[in-house]
Protein backbone atom coordinates (compact mmCIF):
# COMPACT_ATOMS: atom_id res chain seq x y z
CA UNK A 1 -148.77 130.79 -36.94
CA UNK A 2 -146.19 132.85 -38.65
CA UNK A 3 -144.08 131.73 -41.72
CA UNK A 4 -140.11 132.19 -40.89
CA UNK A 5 -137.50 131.66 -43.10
CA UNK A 6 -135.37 130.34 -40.91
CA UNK A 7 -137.26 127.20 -40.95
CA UNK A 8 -135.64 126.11 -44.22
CA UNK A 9 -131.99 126.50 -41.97
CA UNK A 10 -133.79 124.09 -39.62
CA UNK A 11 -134.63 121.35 -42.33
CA UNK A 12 -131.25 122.04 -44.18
CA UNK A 13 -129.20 121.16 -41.07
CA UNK A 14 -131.70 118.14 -40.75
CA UNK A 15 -130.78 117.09 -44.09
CA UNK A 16 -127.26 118.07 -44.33
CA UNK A 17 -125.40 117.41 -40.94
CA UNK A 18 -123.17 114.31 -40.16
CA UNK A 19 -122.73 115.14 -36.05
CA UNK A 20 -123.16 118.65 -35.35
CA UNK A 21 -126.02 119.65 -33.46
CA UNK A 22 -127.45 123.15 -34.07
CA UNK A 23 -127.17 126.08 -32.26
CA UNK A 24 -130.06 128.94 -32.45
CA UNK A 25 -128.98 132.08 -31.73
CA UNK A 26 -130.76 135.95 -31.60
CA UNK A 27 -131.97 138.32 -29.68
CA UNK A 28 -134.67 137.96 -27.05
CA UNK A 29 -138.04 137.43 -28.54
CA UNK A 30 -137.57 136.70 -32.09
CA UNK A 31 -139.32 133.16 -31.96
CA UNK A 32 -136.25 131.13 -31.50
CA UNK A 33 -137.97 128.76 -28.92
CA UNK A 34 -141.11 128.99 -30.74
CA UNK A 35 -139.71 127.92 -34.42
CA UNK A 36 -137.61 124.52 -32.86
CA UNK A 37 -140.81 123.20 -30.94
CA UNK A 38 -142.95 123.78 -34.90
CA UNK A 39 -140.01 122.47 -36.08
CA UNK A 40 -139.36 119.73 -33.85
CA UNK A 41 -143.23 118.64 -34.07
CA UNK A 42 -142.99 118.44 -37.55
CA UNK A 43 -139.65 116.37 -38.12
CA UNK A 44 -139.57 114.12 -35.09
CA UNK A 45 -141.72 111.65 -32.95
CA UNK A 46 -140.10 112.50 -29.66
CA UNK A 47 -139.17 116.45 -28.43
CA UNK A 48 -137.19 116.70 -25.40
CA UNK A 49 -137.18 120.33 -24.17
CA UNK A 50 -134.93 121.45 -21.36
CA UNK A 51 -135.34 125.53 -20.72
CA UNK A 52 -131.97 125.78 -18.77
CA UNK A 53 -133.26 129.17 -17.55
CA UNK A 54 -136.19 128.53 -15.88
CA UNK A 55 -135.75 124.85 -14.98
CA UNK A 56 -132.46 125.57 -12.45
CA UNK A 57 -132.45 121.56 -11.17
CA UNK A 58 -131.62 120.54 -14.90
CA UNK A 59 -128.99 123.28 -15.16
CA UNK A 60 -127.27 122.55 -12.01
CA UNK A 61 -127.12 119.12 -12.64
CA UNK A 62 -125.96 119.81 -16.70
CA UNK A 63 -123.25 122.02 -15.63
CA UNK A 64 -122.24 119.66 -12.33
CA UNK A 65 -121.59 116.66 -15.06
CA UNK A 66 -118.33 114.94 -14.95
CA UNK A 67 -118.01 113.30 -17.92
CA UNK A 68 -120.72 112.24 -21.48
CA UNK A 69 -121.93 109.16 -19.79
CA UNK A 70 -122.96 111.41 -16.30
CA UNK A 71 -124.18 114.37 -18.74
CA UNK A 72 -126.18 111.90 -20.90
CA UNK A 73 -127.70 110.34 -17.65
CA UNK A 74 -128.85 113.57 -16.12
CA UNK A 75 -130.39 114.42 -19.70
CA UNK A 76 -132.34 111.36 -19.47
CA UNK A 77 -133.23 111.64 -15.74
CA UNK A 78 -135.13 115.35 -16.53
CA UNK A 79 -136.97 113.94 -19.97
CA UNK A 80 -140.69 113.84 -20.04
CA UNK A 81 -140.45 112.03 -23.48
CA UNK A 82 -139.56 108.35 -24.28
CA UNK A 83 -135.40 108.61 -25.75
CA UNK A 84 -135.70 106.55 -29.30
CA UNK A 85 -132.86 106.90 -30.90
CA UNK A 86 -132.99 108.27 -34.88
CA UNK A 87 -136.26 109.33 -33.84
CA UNK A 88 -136.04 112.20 -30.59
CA UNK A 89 -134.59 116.00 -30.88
CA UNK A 90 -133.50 117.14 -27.49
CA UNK A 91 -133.79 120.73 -27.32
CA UNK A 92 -131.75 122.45 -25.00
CA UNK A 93 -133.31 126.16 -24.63
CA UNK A 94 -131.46 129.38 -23.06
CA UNK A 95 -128.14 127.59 -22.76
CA UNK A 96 -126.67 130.92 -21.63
CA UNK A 97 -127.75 130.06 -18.71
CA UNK A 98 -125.45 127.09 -18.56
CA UNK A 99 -122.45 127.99 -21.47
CA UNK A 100 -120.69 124.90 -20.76
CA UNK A 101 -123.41 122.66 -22.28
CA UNK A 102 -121.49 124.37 -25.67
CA UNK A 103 -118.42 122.35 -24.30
CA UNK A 104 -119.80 118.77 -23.80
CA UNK A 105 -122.00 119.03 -26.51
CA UNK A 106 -119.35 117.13 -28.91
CA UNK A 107 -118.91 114.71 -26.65
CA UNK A 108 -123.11 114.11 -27.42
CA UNK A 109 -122.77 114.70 -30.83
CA UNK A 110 -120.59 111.40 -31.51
CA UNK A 111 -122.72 108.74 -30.10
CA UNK A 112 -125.19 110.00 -33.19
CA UNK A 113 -127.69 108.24 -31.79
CA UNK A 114 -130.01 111.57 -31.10
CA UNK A 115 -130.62 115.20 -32.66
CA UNK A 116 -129.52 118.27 -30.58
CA UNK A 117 -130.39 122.26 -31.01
CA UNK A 118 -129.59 124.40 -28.74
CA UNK A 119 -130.44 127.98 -28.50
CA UNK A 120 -129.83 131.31 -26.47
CA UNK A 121 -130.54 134.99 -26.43
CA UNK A 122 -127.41 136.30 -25.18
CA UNK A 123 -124.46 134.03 -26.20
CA UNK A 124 -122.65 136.94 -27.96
CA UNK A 125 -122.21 138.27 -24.29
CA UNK A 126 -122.09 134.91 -22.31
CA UNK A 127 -120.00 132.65 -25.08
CA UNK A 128 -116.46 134.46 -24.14
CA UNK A 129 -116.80 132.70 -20.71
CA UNK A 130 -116.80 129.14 -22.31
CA UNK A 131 -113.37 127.03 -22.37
CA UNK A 132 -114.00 126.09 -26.03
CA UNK A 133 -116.46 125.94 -28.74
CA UNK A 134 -116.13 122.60 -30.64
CA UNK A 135 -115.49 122.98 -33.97
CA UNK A 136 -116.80 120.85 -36.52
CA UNK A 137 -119.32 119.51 -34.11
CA UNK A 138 -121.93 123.27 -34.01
CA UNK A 139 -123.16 124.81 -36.93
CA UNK A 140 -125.07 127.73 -35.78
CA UNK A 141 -128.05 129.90 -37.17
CA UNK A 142 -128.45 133.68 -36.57
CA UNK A 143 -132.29 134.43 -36.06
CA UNK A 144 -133.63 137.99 -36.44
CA UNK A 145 -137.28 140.10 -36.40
CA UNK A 146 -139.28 139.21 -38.92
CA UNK A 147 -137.93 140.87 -42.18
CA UNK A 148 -140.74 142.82 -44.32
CA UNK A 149 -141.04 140.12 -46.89
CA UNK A 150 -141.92 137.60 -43.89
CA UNK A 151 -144.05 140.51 -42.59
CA UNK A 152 -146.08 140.73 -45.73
CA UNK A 153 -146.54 136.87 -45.33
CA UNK A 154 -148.45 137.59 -41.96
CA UNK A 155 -150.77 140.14 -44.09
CA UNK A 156 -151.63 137.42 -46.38
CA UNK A 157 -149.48 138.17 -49.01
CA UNK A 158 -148.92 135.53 -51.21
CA UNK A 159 -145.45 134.49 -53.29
CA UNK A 160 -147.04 135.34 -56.54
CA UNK A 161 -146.77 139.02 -55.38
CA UNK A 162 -143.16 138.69 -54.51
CA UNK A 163 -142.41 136.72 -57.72
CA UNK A 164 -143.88 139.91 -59.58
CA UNK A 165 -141.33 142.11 -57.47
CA UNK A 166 -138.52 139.77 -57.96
CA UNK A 167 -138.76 140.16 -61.54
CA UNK A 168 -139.09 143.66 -61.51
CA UNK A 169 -136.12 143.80 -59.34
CA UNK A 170 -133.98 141.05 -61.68
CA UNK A 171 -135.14 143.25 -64.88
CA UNK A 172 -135.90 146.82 -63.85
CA UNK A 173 -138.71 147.11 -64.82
CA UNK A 174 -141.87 148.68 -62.52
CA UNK A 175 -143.88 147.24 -60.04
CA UNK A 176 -147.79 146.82 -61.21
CA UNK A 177 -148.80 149.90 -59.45
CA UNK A 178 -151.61 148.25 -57.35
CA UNK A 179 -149.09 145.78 -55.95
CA UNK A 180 -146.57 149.00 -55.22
CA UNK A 181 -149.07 150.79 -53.79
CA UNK A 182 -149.63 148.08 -51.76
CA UNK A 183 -146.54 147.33 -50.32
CA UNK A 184 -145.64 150.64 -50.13
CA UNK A 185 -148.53 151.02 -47.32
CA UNK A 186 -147.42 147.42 -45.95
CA UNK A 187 -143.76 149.18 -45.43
CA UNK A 188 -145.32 151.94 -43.52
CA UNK A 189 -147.58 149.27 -41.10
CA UNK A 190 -143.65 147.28 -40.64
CA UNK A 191 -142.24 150.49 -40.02
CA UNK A 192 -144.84 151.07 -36.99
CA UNK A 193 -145.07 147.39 -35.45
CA UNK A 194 -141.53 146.03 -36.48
CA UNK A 195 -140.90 142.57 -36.62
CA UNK A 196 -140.84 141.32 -33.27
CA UNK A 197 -143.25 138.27 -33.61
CA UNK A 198 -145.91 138.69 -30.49
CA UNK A 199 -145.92 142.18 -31.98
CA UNK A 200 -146.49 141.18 -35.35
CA UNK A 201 -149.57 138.70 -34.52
CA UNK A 202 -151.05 141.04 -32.24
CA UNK A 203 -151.22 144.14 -34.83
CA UNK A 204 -152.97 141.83 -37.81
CA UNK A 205 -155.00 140.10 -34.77
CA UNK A 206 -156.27 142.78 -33.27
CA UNK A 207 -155.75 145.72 -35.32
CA UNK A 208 -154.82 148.05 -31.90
CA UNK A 209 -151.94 149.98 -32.22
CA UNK A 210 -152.06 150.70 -28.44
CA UNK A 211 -151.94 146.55 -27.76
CA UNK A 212 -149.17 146.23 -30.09
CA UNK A 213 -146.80 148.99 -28.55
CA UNK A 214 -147.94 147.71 -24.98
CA UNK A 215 -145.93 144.18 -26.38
CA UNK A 216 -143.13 146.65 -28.04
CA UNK A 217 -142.36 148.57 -24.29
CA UNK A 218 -142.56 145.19 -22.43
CA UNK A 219 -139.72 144.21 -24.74
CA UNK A 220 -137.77 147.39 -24.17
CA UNK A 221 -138.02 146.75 -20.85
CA UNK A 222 -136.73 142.87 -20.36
CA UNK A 223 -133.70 144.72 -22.99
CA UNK A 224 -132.81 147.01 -20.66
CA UNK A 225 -133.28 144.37 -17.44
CA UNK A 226 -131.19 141.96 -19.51
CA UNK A 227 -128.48 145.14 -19.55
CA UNK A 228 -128.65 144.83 -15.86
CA UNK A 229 -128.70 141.13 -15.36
CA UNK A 230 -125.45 139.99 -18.24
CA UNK A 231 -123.48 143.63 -18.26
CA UNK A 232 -122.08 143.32 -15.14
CA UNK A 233 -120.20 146.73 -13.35
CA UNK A 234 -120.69 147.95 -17.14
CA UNK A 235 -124.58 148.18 -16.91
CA UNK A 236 -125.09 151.91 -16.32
CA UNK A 237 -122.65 153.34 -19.20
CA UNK A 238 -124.83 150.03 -21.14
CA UNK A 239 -128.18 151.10 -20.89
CA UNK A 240 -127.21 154.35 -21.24
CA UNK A 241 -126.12 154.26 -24.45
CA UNK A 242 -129.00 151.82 -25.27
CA UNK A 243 -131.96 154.49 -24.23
CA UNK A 244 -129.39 157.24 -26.55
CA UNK A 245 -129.60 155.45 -29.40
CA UNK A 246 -133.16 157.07 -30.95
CA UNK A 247 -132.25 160.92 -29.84
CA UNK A 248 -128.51 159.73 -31.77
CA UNK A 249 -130.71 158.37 -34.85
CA UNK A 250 -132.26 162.05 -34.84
CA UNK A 251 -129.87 164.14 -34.68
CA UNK A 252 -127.96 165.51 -37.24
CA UNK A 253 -124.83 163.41 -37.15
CA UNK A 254 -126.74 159.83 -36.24
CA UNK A 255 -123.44 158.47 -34.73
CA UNK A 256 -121.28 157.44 -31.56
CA UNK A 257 -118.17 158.45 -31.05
CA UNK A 258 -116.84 156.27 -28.72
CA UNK A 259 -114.67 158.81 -26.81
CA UNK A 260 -117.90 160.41 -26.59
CA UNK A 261 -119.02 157.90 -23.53
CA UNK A 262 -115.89 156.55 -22.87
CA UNK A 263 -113.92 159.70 -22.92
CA UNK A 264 -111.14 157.95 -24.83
CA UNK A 265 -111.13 155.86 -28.18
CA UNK A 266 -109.75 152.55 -27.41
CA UNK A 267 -111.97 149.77 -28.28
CA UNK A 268 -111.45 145.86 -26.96
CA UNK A 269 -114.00 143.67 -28.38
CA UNK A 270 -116.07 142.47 -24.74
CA UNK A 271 -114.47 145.54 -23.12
CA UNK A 272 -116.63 148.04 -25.08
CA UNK A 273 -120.14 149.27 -23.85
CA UNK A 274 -121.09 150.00 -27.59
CA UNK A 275 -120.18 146.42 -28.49
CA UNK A 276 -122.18 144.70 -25.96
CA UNK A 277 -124.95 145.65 -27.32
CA UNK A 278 -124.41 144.04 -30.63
CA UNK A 279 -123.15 140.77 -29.33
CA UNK A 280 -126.61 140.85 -27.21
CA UNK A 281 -128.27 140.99 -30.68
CA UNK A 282 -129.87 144.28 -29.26
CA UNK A 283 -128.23 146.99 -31.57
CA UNK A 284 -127.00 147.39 -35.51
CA UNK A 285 -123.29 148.80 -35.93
CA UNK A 286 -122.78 150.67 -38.73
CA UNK A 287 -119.03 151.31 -39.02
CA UNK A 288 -117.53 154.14 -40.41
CA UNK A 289 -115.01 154.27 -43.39
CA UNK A 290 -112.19 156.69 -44.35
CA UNK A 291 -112.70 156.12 -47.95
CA UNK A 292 -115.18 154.22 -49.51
CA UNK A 293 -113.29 152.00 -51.56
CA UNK A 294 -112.71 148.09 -52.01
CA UNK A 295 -112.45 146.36 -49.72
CA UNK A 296 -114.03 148.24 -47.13
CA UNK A 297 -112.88 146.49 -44.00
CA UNK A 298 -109.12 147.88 -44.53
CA UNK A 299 -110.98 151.44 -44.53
CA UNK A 300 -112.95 151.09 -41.29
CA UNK A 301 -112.93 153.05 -38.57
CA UNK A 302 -114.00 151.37 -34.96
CA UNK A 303 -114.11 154.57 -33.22
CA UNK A 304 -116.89 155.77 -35.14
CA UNK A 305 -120.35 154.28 -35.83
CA UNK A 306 -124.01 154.44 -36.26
CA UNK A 307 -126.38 152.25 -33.55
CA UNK A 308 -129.80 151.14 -34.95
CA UNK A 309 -131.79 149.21 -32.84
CA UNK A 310 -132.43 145.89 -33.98
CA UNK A 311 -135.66 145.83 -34.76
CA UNK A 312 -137.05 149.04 -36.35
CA UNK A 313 -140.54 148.45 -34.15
CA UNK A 314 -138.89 149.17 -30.93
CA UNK A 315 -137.37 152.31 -32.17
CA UNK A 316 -140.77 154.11 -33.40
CA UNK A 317 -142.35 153.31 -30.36
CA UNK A 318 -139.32 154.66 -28.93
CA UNK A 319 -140.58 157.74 -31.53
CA UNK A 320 -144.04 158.41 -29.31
CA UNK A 321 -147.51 158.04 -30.74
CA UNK A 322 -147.17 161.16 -32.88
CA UNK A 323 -144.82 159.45 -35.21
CA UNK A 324 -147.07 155.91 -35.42
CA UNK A 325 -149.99 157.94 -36.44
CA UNK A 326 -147.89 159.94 -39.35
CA UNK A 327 -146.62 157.03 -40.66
CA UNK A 328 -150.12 154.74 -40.78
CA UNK A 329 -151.57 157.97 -42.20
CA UNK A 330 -148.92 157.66 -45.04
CA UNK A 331 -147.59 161.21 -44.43
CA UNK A 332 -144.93 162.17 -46.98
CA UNK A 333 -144.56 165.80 -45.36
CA UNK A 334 -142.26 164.36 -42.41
CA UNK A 335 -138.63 163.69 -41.96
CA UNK A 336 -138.71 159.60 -40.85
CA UNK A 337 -135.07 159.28 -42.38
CA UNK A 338 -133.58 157.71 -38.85
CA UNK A 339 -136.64 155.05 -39.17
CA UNK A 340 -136.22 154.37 -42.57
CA UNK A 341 -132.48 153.66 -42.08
CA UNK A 342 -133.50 151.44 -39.43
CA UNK A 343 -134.97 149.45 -41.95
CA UNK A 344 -132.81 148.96 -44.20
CA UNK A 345 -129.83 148.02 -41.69
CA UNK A 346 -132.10 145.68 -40.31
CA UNK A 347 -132.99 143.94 -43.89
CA UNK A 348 -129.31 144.45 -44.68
CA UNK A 349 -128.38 142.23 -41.67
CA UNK A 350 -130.64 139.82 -42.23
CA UNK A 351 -128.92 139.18 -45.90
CA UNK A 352 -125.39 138.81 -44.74
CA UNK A 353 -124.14 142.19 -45.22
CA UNK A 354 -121.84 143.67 -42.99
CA UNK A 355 -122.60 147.61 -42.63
CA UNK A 356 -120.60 150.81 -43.52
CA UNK A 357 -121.23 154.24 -43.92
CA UNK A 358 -118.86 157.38 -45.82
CA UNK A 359 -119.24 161.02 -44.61
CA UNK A 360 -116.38 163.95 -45.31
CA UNK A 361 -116.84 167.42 -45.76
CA UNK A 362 -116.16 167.40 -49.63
CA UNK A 363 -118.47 164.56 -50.20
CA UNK A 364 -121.36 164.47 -47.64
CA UNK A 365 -122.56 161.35 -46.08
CA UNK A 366 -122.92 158.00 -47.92
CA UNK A 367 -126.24 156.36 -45.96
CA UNK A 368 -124.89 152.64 -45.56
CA UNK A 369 -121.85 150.49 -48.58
CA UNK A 370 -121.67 147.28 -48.79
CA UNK A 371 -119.55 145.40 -51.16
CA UNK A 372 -120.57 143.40 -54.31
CA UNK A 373 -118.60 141.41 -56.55
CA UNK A 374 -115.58 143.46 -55.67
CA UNK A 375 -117.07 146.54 -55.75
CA UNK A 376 -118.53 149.09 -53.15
CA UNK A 377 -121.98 149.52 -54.02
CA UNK A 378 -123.51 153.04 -51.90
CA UNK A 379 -126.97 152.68 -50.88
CA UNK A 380 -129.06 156.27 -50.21
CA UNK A 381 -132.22 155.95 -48.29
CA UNK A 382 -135.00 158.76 -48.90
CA UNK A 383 -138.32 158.78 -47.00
CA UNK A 384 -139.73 161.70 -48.46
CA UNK A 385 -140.76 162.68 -51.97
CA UNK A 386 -137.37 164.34 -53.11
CA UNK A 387 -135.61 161.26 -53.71
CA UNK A 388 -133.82 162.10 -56.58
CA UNK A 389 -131.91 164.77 -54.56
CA UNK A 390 -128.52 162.87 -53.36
CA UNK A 391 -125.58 165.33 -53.78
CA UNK A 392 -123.40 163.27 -51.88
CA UNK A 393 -124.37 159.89 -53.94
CA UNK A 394 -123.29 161.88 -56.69
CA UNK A 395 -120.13 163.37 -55.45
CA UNK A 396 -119.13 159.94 -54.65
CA UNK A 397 -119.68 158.66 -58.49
CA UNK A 398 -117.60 161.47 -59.91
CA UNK A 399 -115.09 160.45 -57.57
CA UNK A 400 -112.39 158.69 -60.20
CA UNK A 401 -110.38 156.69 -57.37
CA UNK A 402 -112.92 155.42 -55.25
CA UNK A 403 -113.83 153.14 -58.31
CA UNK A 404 -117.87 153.01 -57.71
CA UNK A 405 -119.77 152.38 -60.87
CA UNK A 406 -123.37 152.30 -59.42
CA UNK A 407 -125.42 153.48 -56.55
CA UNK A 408 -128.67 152.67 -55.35
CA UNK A 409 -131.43 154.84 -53.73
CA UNK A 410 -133.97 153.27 -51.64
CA UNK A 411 -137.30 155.46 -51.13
CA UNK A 412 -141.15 155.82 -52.18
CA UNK A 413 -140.35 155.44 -55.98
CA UNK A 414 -141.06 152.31 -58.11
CA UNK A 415 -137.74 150.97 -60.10
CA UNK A 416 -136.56 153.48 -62.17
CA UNK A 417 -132.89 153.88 -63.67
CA UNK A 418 -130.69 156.94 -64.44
CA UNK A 419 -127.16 156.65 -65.56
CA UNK A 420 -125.51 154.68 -63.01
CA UNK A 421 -128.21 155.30 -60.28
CA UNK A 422 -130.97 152.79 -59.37
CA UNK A 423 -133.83 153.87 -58.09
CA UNK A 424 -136.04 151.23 -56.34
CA UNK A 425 -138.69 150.95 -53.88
CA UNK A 426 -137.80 150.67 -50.33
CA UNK A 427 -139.56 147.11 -49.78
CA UNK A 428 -136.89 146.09 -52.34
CA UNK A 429 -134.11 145.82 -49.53
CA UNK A 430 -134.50 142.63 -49.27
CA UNK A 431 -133.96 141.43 -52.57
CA UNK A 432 -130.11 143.15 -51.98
CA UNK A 433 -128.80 139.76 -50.91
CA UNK A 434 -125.10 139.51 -50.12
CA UNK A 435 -123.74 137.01 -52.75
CA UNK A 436 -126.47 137.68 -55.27
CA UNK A 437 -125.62 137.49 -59.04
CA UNK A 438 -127.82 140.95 -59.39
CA UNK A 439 -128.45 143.92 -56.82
CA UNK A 440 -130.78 144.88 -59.52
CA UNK A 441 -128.96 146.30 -62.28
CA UNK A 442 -131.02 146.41 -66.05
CA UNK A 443 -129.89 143.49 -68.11
């Protein structure tokens, strides 16, 4: 059984909601369904579970209800668990199957007499066809992979290790070298399997790479036939941009443009092909900025962006085989830079951060910005050994009016400062939390 995180969201809402039920929301196969039933089991004598997908009598007779009383009636009539109230969570899974549950669900929510969580895979995509979302009655909870601090958990390692790196982190000081060397050869194993949870308890289960990327292209697959299924007319220009996005990570630029595809630059929010794949939880934007200054949404650019995949799994297998074996053999000879970045916007997301990225020709490419106590904070990512080489990081300090103070490289280095650069270990990404009191400066 893995360990998420997002179980503490779980009890919180338990603890801390008045009416509003709670919706789960992700991307196909991060454990969604699997974390409310462990949940549920836990907190709760009674679990309804309704999979509106698979179980099409329940949804026809959900979305055919006229008013609470009907809907409440037809709940009741497709329970295979006694109704106590105080004492039963229904769980309503896949409810993009059947949006308008989202509607009525307020009308549930003030009788109070039962618990509700819903949850979906592509409600990004499916949620602009619903009359209204009731506010005040949803709070909702954004599941991803498993992040490499939750991976490490699956490995056996234990919160006195990541107390060790936390303080490291808070004072900048080194990591013990045992425990960097460590997770330094955990980060190449995430790097290979990703966080995908099946995938994740098959690699420590079985140890077979070939099992685990078996799990990795069966998830690429129901991706792409979920492309097919929810984009509509839009599905070829869709996946095609979906099976781009490694060669894009690869090549020299590593971004769309969107008149690229499109072959013009106009960009409506469920119009766009790029787009779609973000609200489907699929793919990372990384949005380009004129100038890398505070705040950084005024700077952005929507016509131009990077696409990582969200989870960084799925893109090395993406890779081939050659690349899995370089990277479990801990080879430090090979460009992995588009995997590495992966990474990071993946941990980024997880922590709240919303993702940017600087390149001109007079000051090179800033890897990903994000913003911190009213500053813009550039983050480099280096997966080789020349980490301290970052030309553009520098350019960017010198640069008077763009007001940044302090950079960070992530790469295979323990915590290390010069000047206004921080160097720390890339299985510190994590600990970059969006609303933290440090990103790791020395105190």
């Amino acid at each position: 059984m893995l360990k998420r995180k997002a179980y503490r969201a779980l009890k919180a809402w338990k603890r801390f909601k008045t009416k509003q039920a709670l919706l789960v929301d992700g991307a196909r196969q991060v454990g969604k369904t699997f974390l409310v039933r462990e949940f549920g089991q836990a907190n709760y004598d009674h679990v309804v579970e309704l999979n509106l997908l698979e179980n099409v009598r329940a949804r026809e007779a959900l979305a055919s209800a006229g008013d609470t009383a009907e809907l409440f009636l037809r709940l009741s009539a497709f329970s295979d668990q006694p109704l106590v109230p105080g004492k039963t969570l229904i769980f309503l899974d896949e409810v993009q199957a059947c949006p308008n549950v989202l509607t009525m669900i307020k009308f549930l929510c003030e009788r109070q007499d039962y618990d509700y969580i819903l949850s979906g895979s592509m409600l990004g995509v499916e949620m602009r066809n619903v009359r209204s979302v009731p506010v005040g009655y949803l709070m909702t909870e954004t599941m991803y992979p498993l992040d490499f601090e939750e991976f490490t958990w699956a490995a056996g390692v234990g919160d006195d290790v990541w107390n060790e790196v936390r303080r490291a982190f808070e004072d900048g000081t080194p990591v013990d070298d045992y425990v960097h060397r460590r997770l330094l050869q955990l980060f190449h194993g995430y790097l290979v399997c990703g966080g995908m949870p099946d995938a994740v308890q098959t690699y420590f289960a079985t140890d077979d790479i070939q099992r685990t990327r078996a799990l990795q292209g069966g998830i690429v697959q129901m991706y792409r036939n979920d492309i097919s299924q929810y984009a509509g007319d839009r599905a070829r220009t869709v996946k095609r941009i979906f099976d781009l996005i490694p060669s894009e990570l690869n090549n020299q630029n590593k971004r769309f443009v969107v008149k690229d595809i499109e072959g013009q630059s106009r960009i409506d929010r469920y119009d766009n092909d790029f787009l779609w794949l973000a609200d489907a939880n699929v793919a990372l934007p990384v949005y380009n900025v004129d100038k890398p200054r505070y705040p950084l949404m005024l700077a952005m650019s929507s016509t131009k962006f990077k696409l990582f995949l969200a989870d960084v799994g799925l893109l090395t297998y993406e890779c081939g085989l050659d690349v899995v074996r370089s990277l479990l053999t801990d080879r430090t000879d090979i460009n992995y830079g588009s995997i590495y970045e992966n990474a990071v916007a993946q941990e980024l997301t997880a922590r709240r951060h919303r993702l940017f990225f600087f390149k001109n020709r007079s000051i090179g490419e800033l890897d990903f910005l994000i913003e911190h106590q009213g500053r813009v904070v550039p983050i480099e990512v280096k997966s080789g050994k020349s980490y301290k080489r970052h030309s553009a990081l520098s350019n960017a300090l010198r640069t008077p009016n763009y007001g940044i103070e302090r950079a960070i490289v992530l790469g295979e280095t323990n915590v290390e400062t010069e000047g206004p650069v921080r160097y720390l270990p890339i299985y510190m990404t994590g600990l970059l939390e969006s609303g933290r009191r440090s990103l790791g400066e020395e105190r």
